[in-house]
Protein backbone atom coordinates (compact mmCIF):
# COMPACT_ATOMS: atom_id res chain seq x y z
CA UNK A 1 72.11 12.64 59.44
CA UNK A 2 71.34 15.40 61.28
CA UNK A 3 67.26 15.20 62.38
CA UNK A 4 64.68 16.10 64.77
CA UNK A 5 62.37 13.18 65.95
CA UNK A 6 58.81 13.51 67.30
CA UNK A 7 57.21 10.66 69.24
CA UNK A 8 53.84 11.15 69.02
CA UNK A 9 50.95 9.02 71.17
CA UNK A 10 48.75 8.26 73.96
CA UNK A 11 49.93 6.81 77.35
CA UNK A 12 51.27 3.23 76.72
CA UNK A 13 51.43 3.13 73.09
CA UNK A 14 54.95 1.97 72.54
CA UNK A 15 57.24 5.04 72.59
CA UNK A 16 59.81 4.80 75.06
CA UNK A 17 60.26 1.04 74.22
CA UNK A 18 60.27 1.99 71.01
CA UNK A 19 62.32 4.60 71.06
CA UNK A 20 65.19 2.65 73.27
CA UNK A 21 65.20 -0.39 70.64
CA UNK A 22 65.96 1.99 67.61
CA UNK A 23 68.09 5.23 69.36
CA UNK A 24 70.91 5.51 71.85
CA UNK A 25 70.01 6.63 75.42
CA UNK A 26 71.80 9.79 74.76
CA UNK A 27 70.02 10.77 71.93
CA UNK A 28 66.53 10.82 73.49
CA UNK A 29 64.86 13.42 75.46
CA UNK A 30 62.11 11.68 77.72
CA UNK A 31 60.11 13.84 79.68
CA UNK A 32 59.13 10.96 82.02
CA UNK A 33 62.49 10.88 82.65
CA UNK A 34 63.39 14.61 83.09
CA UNK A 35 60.25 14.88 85.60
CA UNK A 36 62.11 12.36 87.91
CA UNK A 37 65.67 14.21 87.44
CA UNK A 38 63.16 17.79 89.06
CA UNK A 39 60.70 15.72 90.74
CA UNK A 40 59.58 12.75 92.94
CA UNK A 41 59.64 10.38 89.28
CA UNK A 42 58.42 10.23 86.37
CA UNK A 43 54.82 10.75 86.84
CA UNK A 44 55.32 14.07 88.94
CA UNK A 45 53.04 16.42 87.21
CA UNK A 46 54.10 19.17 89.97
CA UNK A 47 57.70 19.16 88.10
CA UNK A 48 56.27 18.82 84.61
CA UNK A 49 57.32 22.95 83.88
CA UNK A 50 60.36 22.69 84.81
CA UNK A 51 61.00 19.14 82.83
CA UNK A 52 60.23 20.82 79.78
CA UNK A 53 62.49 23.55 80.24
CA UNK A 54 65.53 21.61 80.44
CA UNK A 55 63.92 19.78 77.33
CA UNK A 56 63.98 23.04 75.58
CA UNK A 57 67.48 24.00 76.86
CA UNK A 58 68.91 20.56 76.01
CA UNK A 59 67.66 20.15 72.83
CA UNK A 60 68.56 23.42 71.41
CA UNK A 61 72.30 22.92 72.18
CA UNK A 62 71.91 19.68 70.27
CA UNK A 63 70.21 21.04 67.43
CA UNK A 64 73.02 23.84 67.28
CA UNK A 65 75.95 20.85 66.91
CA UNK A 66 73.05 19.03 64.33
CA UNK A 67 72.93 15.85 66.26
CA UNK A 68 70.06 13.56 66.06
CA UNK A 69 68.11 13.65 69.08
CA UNK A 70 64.53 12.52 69.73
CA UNK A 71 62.00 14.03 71.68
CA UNK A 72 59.55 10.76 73.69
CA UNK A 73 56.89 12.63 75.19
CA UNK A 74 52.96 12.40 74.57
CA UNK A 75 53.34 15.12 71.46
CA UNK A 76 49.80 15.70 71.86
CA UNK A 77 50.83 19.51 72.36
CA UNK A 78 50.58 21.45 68.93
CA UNK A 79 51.68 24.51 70.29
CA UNK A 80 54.97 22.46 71.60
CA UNK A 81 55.24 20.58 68.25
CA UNK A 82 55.57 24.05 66.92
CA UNK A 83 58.01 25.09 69.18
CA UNK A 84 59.78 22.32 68.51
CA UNK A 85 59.93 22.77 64.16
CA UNK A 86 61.00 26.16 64.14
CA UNK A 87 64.00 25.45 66.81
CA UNK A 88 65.20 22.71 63.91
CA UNK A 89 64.66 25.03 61.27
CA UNK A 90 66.04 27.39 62.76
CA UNK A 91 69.45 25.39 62.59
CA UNK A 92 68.28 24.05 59.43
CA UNK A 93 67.94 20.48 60.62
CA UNK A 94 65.53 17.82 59.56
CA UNK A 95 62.17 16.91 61.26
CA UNK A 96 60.62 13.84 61.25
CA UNK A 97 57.21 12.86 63.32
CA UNK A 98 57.08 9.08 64.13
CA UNK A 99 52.90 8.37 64.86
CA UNK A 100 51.88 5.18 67.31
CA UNK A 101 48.73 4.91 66.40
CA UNK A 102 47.19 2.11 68.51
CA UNK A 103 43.93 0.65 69.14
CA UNK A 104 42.36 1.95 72.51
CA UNK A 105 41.76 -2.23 74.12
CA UNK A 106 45.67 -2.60 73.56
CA UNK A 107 46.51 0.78 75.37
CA UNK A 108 44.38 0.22 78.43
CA UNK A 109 46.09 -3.31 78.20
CA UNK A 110 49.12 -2.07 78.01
CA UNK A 111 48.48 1.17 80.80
CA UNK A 112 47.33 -2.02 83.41
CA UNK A 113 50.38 -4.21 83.08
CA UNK A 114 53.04 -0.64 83.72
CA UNK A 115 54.27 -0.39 87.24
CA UNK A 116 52.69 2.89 87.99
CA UNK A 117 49.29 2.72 85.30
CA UNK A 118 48.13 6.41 84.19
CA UNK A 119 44.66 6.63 86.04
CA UNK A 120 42.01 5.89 83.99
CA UNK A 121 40.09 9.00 83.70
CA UNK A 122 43.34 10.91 82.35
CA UNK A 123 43.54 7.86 79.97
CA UNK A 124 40.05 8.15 78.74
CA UNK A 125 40.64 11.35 78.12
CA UNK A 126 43.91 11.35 76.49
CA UNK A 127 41.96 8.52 73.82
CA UNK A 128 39.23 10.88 73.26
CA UNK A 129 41.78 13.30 72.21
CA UNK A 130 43.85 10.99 70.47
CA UNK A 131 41.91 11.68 66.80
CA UNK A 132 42.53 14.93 67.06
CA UNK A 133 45.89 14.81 67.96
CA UNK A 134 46.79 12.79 65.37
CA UNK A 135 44.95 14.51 62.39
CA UNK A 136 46.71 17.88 63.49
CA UNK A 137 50.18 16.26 62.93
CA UNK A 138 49.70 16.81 59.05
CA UNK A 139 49.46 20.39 59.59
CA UNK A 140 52.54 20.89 61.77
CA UNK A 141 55.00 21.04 58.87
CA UNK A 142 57.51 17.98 59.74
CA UNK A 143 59.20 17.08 56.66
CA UNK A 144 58.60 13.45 57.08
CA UNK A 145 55.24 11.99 59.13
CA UNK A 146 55.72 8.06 59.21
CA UNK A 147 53.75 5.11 61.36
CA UNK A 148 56.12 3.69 63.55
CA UNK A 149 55.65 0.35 62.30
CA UNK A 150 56.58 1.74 58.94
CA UNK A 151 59.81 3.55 60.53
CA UNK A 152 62.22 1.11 62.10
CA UNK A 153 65.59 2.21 61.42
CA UNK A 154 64.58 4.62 58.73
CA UNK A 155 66.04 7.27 60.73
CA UNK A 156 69.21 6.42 59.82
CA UNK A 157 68.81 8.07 56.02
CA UNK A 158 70.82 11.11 55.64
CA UNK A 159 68.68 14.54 55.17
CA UNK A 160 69.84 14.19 51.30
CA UNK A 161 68.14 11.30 50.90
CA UNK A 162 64.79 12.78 53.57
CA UNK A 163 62.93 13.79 50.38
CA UNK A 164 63.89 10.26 48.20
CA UNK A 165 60.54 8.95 48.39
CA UNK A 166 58.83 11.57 45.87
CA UNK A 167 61.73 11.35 43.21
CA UNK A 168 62.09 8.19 43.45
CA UNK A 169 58.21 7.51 42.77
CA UNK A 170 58.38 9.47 39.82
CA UNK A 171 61.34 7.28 38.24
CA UNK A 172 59.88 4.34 38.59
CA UNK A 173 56.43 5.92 36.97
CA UNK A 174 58.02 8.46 34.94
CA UNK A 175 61.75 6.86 34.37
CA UNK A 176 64.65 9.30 32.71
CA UNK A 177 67.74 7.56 31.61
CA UNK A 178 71.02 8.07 33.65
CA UNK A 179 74.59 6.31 32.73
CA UNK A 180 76.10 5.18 36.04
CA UNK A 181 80.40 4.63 36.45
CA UNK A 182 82.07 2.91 38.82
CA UNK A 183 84.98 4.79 40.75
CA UNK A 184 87.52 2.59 42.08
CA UNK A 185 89.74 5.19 44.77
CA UNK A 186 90.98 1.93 47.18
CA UNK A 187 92.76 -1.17 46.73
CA UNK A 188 94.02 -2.01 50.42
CA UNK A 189 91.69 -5.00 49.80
CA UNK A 190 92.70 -8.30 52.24
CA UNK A 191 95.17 -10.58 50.88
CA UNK A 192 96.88 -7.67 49.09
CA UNK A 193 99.18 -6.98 47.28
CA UNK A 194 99.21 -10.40 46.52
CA UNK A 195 95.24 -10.74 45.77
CA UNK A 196 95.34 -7.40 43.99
CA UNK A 197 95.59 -8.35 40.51
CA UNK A 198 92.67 -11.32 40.93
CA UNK A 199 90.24 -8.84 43.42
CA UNK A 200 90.49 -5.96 41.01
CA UNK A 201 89.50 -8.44 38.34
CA UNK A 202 86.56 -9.58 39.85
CA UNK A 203 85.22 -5.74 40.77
CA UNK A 204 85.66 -5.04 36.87
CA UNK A 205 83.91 -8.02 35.92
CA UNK A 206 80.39 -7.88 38.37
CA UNK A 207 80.26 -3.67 37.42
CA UNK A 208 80.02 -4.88 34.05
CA UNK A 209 77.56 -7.15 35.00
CA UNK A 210 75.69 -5.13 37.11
CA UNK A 211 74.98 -2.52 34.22
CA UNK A 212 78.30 0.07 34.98
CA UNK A 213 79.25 1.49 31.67
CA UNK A 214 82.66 3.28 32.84
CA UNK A 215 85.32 2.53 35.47
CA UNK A 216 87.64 5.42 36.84
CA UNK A 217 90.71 5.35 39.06
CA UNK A 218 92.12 8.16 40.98
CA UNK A 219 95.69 9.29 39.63
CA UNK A 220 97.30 9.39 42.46
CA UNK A 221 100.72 8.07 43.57
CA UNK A 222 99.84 8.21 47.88
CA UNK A 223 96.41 7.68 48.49
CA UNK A 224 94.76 11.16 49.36
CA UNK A 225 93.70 11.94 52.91
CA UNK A 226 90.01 12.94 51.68
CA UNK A 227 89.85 8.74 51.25
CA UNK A 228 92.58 7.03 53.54
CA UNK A 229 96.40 7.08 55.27
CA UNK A 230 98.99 7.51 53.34
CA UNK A 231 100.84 4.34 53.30
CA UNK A 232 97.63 2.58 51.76
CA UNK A 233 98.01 0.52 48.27
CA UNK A 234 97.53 2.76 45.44
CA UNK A 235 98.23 1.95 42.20
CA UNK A 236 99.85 3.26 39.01
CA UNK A 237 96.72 4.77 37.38
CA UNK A 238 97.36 4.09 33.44
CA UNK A 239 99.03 0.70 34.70
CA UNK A 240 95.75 -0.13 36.32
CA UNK A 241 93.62 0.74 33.51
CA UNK A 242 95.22 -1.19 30.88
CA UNK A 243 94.83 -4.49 33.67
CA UNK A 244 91.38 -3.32 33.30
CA UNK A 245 91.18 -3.59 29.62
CA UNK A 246 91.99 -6.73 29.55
CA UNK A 247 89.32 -7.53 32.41
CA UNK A 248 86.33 -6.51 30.87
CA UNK A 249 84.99 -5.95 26.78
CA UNK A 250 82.59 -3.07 27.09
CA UNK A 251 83.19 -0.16 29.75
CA UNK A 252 84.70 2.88 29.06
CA UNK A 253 88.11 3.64 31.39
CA UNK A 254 89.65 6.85 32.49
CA UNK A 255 91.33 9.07 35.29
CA UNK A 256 89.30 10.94 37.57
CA UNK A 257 91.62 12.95 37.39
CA UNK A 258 95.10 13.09 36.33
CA UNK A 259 96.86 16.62 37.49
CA UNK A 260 98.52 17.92 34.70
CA UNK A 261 102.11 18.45 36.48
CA UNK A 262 102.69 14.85 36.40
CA UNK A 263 103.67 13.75 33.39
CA UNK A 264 104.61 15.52 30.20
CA UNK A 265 101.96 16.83 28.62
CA UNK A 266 102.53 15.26 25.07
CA UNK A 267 103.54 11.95 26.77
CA UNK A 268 100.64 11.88 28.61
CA UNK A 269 98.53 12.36 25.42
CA UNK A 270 100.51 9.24 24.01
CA UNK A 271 99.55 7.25 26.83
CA UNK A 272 95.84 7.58 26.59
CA UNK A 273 95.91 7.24 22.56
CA UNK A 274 97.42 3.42 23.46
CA UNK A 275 94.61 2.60 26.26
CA UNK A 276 92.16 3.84 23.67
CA UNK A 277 93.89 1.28 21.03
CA UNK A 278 94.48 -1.63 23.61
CA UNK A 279 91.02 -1.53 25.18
CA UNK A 280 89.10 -1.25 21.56
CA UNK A 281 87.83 2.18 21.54
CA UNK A 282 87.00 2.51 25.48
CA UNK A 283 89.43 5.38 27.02
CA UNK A 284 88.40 8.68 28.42
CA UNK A 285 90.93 11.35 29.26
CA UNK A 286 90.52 12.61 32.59
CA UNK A 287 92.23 16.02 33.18
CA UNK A 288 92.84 18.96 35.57
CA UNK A 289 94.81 20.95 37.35
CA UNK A 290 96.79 19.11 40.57
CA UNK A 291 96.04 20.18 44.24
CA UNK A 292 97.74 17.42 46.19
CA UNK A 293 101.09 19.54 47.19
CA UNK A 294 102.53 16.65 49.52
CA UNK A 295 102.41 14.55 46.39
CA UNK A 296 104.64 16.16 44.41
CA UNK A 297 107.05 16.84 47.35
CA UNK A 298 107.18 12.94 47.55
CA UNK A 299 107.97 12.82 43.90
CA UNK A 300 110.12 15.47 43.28
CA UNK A 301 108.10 17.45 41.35
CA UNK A 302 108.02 20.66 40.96
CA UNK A 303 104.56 22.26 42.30
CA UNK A 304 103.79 24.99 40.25
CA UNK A 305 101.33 27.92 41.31
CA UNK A 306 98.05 27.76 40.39
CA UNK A 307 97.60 30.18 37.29
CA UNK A 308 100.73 28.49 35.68
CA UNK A 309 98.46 25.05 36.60
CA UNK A 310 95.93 26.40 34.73
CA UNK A 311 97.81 27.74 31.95
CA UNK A 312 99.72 24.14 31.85
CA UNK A 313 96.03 22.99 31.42
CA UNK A 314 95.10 24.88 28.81
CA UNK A 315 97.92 23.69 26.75
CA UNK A 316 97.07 20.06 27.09
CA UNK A 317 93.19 20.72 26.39
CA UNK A 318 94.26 22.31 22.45
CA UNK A 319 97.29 19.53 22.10
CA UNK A 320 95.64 16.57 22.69
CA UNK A 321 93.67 16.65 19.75
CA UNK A 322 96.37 17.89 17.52
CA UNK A 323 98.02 15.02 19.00
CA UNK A 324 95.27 12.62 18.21
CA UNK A 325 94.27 13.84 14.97
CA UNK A 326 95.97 13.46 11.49
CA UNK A 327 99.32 14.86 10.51
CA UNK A 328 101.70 16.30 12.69
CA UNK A 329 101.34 19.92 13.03
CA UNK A 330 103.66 22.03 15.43
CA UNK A 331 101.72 23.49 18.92
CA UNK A 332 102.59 26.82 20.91
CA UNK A 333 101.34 26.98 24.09
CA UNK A 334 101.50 29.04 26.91
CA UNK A 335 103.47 26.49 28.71
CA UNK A 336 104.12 23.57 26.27
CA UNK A 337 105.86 23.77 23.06
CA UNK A 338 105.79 20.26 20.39
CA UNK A 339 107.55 20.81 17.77
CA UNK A 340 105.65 17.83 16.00
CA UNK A 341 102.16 16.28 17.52
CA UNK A 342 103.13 12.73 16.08
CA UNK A 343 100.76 9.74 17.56
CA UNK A 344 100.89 6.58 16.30
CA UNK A 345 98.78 4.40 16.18
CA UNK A 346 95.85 6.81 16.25
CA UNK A 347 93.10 6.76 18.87
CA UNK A 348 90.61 4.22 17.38
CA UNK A 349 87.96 6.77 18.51
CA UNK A 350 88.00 9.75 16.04
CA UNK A 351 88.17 12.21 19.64
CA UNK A 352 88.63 10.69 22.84
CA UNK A 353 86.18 12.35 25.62
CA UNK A 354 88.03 14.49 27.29
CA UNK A 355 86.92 15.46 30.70
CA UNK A 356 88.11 18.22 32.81
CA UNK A 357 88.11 17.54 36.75
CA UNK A 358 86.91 20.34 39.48
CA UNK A 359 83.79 22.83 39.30
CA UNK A 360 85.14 26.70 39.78
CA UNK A 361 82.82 28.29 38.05
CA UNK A 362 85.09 31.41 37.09
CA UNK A 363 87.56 29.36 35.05
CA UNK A 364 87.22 25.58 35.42
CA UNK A 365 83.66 25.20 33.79
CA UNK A 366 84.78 27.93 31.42
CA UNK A 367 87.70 25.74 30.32
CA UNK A 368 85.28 22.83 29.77
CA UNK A 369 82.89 25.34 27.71
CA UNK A 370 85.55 26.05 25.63
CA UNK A 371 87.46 22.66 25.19
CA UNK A 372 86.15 19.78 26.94
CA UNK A 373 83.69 16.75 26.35
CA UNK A 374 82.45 16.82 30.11
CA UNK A 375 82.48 18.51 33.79
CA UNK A 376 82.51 16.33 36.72
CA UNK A 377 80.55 17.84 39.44
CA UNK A 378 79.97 17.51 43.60
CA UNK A 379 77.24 18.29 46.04
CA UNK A 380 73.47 17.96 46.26
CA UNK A 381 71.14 18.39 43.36
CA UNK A 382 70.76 22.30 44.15
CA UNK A 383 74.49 23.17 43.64
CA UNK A 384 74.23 20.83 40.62
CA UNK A 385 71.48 22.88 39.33
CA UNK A 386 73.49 26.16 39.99
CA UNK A 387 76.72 24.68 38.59
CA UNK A 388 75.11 23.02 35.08
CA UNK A 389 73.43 27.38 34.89
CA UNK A 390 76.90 28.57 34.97
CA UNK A 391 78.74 26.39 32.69
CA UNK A 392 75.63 26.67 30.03
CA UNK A 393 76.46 30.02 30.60
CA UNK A 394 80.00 30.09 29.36
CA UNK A 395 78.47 27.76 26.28
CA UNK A 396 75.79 30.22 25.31
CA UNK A 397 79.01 33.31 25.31
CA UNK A 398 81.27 30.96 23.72
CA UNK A 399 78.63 30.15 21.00
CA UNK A 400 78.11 26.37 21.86
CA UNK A 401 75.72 24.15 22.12
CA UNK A 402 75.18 23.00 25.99
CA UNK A 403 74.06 20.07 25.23
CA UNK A 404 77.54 18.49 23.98
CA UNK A 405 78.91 19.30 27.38
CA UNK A 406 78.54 15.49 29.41
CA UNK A 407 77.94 16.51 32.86
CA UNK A 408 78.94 14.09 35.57
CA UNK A 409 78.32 13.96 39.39
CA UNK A 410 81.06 11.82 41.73
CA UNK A 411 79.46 10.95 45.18
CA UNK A 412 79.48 7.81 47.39
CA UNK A 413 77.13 5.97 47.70
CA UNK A 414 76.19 3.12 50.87
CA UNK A 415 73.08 0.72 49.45
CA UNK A 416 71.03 -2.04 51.00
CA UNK A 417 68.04 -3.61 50.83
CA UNK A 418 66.68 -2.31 53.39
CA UNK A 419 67.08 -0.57 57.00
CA UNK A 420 67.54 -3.32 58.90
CA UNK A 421 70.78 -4.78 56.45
CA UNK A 422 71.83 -0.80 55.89
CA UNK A 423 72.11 -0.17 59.86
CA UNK A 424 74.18 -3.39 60.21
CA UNK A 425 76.35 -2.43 56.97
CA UNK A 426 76.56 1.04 58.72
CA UNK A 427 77.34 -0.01 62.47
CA UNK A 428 80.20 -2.58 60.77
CA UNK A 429 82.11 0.01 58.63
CA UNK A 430 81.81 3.23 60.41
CA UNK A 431 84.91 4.61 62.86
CA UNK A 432 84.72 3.61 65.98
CA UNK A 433 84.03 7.17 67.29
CA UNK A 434 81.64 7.65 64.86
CA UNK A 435 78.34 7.95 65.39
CA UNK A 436 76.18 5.91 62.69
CA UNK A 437 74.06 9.10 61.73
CA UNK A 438 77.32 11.21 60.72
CA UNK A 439 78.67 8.07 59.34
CA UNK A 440 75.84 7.29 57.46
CA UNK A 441 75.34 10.59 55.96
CA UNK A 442 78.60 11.15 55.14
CA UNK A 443 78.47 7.97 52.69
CA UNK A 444 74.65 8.60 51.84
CA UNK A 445 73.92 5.22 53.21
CA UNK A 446 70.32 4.70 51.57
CA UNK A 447 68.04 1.69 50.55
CA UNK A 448 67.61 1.06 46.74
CA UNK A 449 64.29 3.02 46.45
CA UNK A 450 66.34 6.04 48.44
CA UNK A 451 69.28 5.90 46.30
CA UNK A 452 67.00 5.69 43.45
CA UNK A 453 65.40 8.83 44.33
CA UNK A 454 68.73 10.39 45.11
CA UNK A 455 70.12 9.89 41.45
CA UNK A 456 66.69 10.93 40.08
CA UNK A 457 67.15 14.59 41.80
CA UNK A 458 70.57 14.59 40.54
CA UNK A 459 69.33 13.49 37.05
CA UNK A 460 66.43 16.39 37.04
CA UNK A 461 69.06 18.81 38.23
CA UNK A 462 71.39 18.08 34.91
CA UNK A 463 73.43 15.24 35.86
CA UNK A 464 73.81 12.77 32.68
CA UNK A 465 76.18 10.13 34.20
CA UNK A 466 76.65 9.37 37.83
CA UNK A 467 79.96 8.06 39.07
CA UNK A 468 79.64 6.51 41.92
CA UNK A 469 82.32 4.99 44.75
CA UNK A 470 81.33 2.07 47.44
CA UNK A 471 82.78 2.58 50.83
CA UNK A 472 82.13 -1.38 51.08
CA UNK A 473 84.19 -2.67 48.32
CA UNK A 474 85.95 -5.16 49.71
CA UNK A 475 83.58 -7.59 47.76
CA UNK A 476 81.29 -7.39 44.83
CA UNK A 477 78.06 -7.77 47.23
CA UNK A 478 77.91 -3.81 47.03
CA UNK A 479 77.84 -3.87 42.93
CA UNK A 480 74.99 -6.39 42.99
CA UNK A 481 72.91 -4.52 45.11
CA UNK A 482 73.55 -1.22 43.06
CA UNK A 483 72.65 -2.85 39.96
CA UNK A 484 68.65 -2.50 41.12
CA UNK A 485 69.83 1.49 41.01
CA UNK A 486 70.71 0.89 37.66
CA UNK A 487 67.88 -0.77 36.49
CA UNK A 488 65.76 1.78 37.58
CA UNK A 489 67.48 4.18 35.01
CA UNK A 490 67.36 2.04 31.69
């Protein structure tokens, strides 16, 4: 994540402890501490300007690189406070104020047992302020005030998932459905490749259970460097899926998404008519255009440039369901000729879904508009919302109804229980020279209520089925804790 964090409270209510239990040393900025960097220690009033100053210096180089940093000083300072907001918004970080709110016996207990006590009169007074102080917090604009008992490790939640708690309050009062999938992108699992077969069963069989209704695999033949190093386990995609048909008796299964150049087109069509028939109705055909140039180097295969990608797509999205249908009627394409679209058996599904992979909005989403049973989308609920405009755009000029258009949303997704369990999930899978905020937001490491407000923003936004990939799939722990997510939806 990338945040701004306000300790805010008297003398001897908790912060720097606080502060040192939950953050790294170098992400706070104490003033106590820069005072004795200028000064004669902490408690040097004389060298109090010039702490602050290289507060303010430090913090705005941080902000610029987005890092999390924390500011431990008294807060009582609105005018500061302000300061303080507009430098993160400026870089368009997150703000969070974190209140310790403690009873005035337990500070003066507290302010006698420190080394160097404040003196009382300057404590009395800071207390009488104190109600103030903390009623003027509310006004400051942070996008997140929280106790500090009510904190803990909270900080940890990427910004996407800052604003969870209001959508996911309305689910659970005001629930909309949402279909959740299951994308499987790994399978360097331990004990493979001989423990392949038998782990892969077991994943298919707890998604089931957990309330998936759809498992994907990537079709890829190295595993991508978006995901992992090349020489990584990666199976045959339509291979994989039939094992999977076999594993399981009610998920759909598909591609997410097979690149056109890599099989022939009417072959390929073939292929997904016979996982339709051996998995009783359950295939989806998961299509678009090929990026991954080293791939086809690999391979052999020829790497066409992109409009003849597109035009190769084209083709495939009118023949397959020629090719599916009755008959055998000949097809002209741009790029594919078949003299006779012959299928059998048929599809047991009278049209398998077809959906089309990537989110242009000039020609992808127009593609889907004008052949396709779904989109699959990326980002955050707001380029959702300006992606599911466009392609309801190219429905309304191509005279169809948006609403048989599927739209689906691939993201990862990190859950837990709660913070405690999510920052020792986090601190165990993240890179070594990874810091657990980057590592955490780049997985959107969230509780169940987060993650359920997450996918509720996504749903509002247009987002019908969510596909979602576990970064901790080396068991089925992550499934059973997702399945709450799920709940939430039915």
């Amino acid at each position: 994540m990338s945040s701004l964090v306000v300790l805010i409270g008297p003398p001897g209510s908790g912060k720097s402890a606080w502060a040192a239990r939950v953050f790294r040393a170098e992400q706070v900025l104490s003033s106590d501490a820069l005072r004795a960097m200028v000064g004669e220690g902490e408690h040097d009033q004389r060298a109090g300007g010039d702490a602050f100053d290289i507060l303010h210096a430090v913090l705005e180089r941080r902000l610029q690189r987005r890092l999390l940093t924390v500011i431990d000083s008294l807060g009582s300072d609105a005018g500061l406070r302000r300061q303080w907001l507009e430098l993160a918004r400026s870089h368009g970080v997150s703000t969070m104020a974190v209140i310790f709110d403690v009873g005035p016996a337990d500070m003066r207990a507290r302010n006698r047992a420190r080394e160097r006590p404040v003196p009382a009169d300057v404590l009395k007074g800071q207390l009488a302020r104190w109600p103030e102080v903390k009623a003027s917090v509310g006004d400051d604009g942070f996008d997140a005030v929280v106790d500090a008992g009510d904190a803990g490790d909270a900080v940890l939640v990427p910004d996407a998932l800052a604003a969870s708690a209001d959508h996911a309050a309305r689910q659970w009062s005001d629930p909309v459905p949402l279909d959740f999938h299951l994308q499987i992108p790994r399978f360097s699992w331990e004990g493979s490749p001989a423990l392949t077969a038998e782990r892969l069963r077991a994943v298919a069989v707890a998604a089931e259970e957990a309330g998936f209704s759809g498992l994907w695999v990537m079709d890829h033949f190295l595993q991508i460097p978006q995901v992992g190093r090349e020489w990584e386990d990666m199976l045959e995609s339509y291979t994989a899926l039939g094992f999977l048909a076999a594993a399981t008796t009610r998920v759909s299964l598909g591609t997410l998404v097979t690149g056109i150049t890599y099989r022939n087109v009417g072959h390929l069509g073939k292929i997904v008519a016979t996982l339709d028939v051996l998995s009783g109705g359950r295939a989806w055909c998961g299509v678009g255009a090929a990026w991954f140039e080293r791939e086809h180097d690999v391979y052999g295969w020829r790497f066409p440039p992109i409009g003849e990608r597109y035009e190769l797509l084209e083709d495939a999205l009118q023949l397959f369901p020629l090719l599916w249908g009755p008959g055998s009627p000949a097809f002209e394409g741009t790029r594919v000729r078949v003299p006779e679209a012959i299928c059998y058996p048929r599809p047991l599904q009278e049209r398998i879904p077809i959906l089309v992979g990537g989110s242009g909005e000039r020609r992808t989403l127009r593609l889907v508009a004008q052949y396709a049973d779904a989109c699959n989308l990326f980002g955050d609920a707001t380029t959702v919302a300006r992606k599911v405009d466009v392609l309801h755009g190219h429905c309304k000029d191509l005279g169809r109804d948006p609403a048989s258009v599927r739209v689906t949303h691939l993201s990862t997704a990190l859950v837990a229980e709660d913070h405690q369990q999510l920052a020792a999930i986090v601190d165990r899978l993240r890179p070594k020279r990874r810091t657990p905020e980057s590592y955490a937001a780049a997985v959107n490491a969230g509780t169940v209520d987060e993650q359920v407000g997450r996918f509720r923003e996504l749903a509002d936004a247009g987002v019908q089925t969510a596909i979602v990939n576990f970064p901790d799939l080396g068991d089925v722990d992550p499934l059973v804790r997702f399945a709450k997510v799920i709940a939430a939806f039915h």
